[in-house]
Protein backbone atom coordinates (compact mmCIF):
# COMPACT_ATOMS: atom_id res chain seq x y z
CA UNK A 1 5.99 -16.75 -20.60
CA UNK A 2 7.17 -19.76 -18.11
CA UNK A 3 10.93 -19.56 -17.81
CA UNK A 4 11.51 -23.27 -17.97
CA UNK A 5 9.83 -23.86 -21.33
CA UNK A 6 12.16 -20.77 -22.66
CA UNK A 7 15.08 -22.13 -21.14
CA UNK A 8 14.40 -25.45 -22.98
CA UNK A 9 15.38 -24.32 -26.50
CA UNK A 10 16.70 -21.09 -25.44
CA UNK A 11 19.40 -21.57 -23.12
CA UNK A 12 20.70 -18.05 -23.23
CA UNK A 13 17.22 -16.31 -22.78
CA UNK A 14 17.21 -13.58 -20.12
CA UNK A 15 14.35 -12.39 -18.79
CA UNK A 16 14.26 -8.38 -19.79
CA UNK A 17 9.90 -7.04 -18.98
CA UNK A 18 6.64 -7.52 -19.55
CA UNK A 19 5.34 -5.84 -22.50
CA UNK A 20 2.12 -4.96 -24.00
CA UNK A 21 1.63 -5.13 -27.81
CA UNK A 22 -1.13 -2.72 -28.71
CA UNK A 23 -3.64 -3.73 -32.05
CA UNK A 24 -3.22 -7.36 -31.59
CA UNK A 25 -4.97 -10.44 -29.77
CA UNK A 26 -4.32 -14.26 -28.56
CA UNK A 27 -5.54 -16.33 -30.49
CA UNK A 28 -5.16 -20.56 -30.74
CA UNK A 29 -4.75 -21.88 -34.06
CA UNK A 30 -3.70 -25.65 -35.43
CA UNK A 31 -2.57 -28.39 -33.38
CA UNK A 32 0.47 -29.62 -32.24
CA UNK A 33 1.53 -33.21 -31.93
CA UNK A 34 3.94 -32.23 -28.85
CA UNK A 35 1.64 -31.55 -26.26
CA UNK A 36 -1.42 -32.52 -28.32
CA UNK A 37 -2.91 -29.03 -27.94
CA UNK A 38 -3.90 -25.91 -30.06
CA UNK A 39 -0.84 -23.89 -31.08
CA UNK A 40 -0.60 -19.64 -29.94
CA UNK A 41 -0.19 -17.23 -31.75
CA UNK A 42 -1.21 -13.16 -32.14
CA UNK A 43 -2.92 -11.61 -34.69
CA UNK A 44 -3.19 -8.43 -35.67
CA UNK A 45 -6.63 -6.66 -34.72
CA UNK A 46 -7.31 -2.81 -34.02
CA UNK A 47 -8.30 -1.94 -30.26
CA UNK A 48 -6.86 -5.04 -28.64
CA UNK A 49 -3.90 -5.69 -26.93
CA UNK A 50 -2.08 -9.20 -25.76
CA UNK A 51 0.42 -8.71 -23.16
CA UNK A 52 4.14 -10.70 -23.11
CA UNK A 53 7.39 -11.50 -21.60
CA UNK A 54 10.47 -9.35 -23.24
CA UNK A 55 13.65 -11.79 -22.97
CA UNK A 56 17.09 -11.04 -24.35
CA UNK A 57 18.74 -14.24 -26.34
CA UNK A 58 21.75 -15.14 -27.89
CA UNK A 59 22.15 -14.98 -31.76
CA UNK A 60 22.91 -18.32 -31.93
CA UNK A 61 19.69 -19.14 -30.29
CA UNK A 62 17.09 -17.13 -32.30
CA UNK A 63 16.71 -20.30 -35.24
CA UNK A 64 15.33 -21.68 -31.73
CA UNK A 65 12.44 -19.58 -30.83
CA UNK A 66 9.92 -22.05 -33.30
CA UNK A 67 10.95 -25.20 -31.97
């Protein structure tokens, strides 16, 4: 959700809302070597919710987003 980190491999990324994704959760998995800490990802489970930033990008930016 921190603009700067978007920004980094998403140049084009404009921030759009805050959104709520209903039947999912947070959850850390893995590791990565980057910033030696567990990776984030959502996964699906019924009655949660996990709320995020909506952003806009450019197409030429979305082979970016798993950097």
């Amino acid at each position: 959700m921190l603009k700067q980190r978007m920004h980094k491999n998403c140049p084009s990324a404009v921030f759009k809302t805050f959104g709520e994704l209903k039947n999912f959760k947070l959850s850390f998995v893995g590791f990565a070597n980057t910033w030696k800490g567990s990776v984030a990802t959502i996964l699906e489970t019924k009655g949660d919710s996990v709320w995020g930033v909506v952003w806009e990008i450019s197409k030429e930016h979305e082979e970016n987003l798993n950097k």
